[in-house]
C-alpha atoms as a PDB file:
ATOM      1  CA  UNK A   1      92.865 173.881 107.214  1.00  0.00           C
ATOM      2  CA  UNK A   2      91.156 171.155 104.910  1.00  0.00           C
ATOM      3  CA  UNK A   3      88.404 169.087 105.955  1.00  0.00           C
ATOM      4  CA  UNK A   4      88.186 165.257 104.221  1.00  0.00           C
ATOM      5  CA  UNK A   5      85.112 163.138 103.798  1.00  0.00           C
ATOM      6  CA  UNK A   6      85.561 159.707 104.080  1.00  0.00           C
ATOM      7  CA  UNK A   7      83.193 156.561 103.918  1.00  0.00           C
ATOM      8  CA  UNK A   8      84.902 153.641 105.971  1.00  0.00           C
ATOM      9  CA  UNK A   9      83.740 150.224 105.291  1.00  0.00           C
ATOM     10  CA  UNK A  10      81.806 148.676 107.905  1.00  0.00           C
ATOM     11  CA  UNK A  11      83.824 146.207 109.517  1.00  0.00           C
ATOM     12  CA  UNK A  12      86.048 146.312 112.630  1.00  0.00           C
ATOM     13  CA  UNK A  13      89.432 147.946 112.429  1.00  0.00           C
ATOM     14  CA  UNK A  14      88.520 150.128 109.303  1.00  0.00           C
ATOM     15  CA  UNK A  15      88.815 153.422 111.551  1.00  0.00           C
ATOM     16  CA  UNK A  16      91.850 152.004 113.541  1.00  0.00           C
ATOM     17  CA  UNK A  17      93.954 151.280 109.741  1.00  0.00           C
ATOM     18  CA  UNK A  18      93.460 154.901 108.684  1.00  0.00           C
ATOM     19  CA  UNK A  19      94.646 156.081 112.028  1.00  0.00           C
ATOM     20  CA  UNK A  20      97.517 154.009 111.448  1.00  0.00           C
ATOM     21  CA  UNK A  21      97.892 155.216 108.126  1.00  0.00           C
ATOM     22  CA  UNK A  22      98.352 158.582 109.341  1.00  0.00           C
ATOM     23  CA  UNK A  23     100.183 158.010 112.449  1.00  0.00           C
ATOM     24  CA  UNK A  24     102.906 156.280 110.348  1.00  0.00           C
ATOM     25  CA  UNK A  25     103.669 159.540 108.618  1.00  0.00           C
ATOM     26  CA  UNK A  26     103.619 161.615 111.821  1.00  0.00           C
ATOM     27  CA  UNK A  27     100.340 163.161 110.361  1.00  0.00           C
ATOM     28  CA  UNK A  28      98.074 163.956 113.852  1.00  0.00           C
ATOM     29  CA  UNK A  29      94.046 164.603 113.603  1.00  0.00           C
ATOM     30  CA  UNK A  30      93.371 167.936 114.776  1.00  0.00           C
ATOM     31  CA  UNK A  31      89.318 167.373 114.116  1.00  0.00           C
ATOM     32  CA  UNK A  32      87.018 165.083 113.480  1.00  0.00           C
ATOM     33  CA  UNK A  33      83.756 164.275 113.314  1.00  0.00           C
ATOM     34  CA  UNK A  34      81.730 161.191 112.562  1.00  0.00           C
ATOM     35  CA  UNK A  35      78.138 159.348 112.107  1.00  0.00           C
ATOM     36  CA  UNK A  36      77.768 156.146 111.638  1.00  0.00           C
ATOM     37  CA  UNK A  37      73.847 154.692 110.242  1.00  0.00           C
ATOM     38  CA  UNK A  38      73.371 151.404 109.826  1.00  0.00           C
ATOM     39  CA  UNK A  39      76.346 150.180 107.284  1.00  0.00           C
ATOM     40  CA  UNK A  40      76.692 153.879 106.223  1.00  0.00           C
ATOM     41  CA  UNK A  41      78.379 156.237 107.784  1.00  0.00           C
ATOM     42  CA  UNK A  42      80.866 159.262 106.848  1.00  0.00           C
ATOM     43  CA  UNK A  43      83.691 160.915 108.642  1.00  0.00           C
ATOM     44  CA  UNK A  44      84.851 164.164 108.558  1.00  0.00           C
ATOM     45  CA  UNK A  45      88.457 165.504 109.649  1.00  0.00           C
ATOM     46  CA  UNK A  46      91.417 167.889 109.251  1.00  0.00           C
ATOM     47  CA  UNK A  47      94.563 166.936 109.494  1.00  0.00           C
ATOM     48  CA  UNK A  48      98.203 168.335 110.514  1.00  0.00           C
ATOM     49  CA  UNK A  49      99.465 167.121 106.874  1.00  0.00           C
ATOM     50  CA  UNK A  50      97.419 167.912 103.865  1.00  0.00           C
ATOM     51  CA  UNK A  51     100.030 166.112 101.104  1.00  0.00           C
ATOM     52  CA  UNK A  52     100.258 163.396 103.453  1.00  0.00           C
ATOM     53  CA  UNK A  53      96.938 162.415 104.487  1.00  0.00           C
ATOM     54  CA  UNK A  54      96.448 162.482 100.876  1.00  0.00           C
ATOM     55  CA  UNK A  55      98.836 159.798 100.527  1.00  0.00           C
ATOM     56  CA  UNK A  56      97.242 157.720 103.057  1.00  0.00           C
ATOM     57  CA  UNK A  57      94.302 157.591 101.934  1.00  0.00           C
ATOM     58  CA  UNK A  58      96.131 156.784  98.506  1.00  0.00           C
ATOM     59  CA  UNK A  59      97.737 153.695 100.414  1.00  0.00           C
ATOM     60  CA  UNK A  60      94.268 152.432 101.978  1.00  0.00           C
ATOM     61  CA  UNK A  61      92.277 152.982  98.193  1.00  0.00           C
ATOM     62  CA  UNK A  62      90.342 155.262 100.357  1.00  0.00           C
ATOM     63  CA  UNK A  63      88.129 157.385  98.767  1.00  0.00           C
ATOM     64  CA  UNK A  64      87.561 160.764  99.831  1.00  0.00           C
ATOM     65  CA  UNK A  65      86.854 164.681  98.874  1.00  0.00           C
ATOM     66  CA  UNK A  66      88.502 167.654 100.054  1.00  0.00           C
ATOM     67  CA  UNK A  67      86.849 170.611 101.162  1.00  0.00           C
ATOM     68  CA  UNK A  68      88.970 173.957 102.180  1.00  0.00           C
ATOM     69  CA  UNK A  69      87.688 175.750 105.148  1.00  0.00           C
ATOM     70  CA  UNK A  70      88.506 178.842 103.854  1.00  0.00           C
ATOM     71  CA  UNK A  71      85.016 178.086 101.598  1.00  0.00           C
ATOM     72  CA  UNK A  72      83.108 178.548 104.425  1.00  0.00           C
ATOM     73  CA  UNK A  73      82.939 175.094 104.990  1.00  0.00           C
ATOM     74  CA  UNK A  74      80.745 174.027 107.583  1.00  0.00           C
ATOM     75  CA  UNK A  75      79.961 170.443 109.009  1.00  0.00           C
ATOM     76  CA  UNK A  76      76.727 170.504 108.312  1.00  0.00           C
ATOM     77  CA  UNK A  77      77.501 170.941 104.117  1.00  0.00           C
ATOM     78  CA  UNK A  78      77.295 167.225 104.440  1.00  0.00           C
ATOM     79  CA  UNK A  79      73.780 166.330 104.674  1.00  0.00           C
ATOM     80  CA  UNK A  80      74.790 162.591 106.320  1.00  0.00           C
ATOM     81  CA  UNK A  81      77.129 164.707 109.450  1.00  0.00           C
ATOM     82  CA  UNK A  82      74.613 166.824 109.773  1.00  0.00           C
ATOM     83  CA  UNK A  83      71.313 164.833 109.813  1.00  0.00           C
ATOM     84  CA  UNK A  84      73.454 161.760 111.999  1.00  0.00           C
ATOM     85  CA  UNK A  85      74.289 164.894 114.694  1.00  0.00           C
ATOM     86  CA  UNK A  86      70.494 165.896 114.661  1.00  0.00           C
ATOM     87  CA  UNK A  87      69.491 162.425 115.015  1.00  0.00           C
ATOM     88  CA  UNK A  88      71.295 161.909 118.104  1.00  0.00           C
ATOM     89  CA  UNK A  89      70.630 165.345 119.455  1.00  0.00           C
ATOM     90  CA  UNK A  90      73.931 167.406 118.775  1.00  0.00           C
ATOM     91  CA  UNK A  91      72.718 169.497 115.752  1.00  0.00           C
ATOM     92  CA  UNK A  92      74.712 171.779 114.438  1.00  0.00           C
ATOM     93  CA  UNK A  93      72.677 175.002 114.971  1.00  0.00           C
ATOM     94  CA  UNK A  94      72.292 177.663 112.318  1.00  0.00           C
END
């Protein structure tokens, strides 16, 4: 499984148009995770589709980075998840 990182702007709709995106090309979400601060904010999720979320995020000018769980990739590797979770009492744990 890979996990992406995305920042979504901060306006209405932003999270809706990459659902879209994905649900166009059959792709489902099979995890996610966000936090949202302010205007920031970053989302993390794994996919059914690797090549294909890739190309929706290509088709939104969406930046994002890739992380394989097979790294021992763990949400809290993104200080923003994992300080956001804390914040609202759902930390991670060690």
């Amino acid at each position: 499984m890979i996990w992406y990182t995305v920042e979504l702007d901060d306006k209405p709709g932003s999270l809706g148009r990459l659902a879209n995106a994905l649900a166009e090309r059959g792709i489902n979400i099979s995890a996610i995770v966000g936090v949202a601060e302010d205007t920031d904010g970053a989302l993390m999720l794994a996919t059914s589709n690797a090549e294909g979320t890739r190309a929706a995020f290509a088709s939104l000018n969406l930046a994002f980075e890739e992380h394989d769980a097979d790294g021992n990739l763990s949400l809290g590797d993104d200080p923003r998840v994992s300080q956001g979770l804390t914040d609202r009492g759902m930390g991670l744990g060690s």
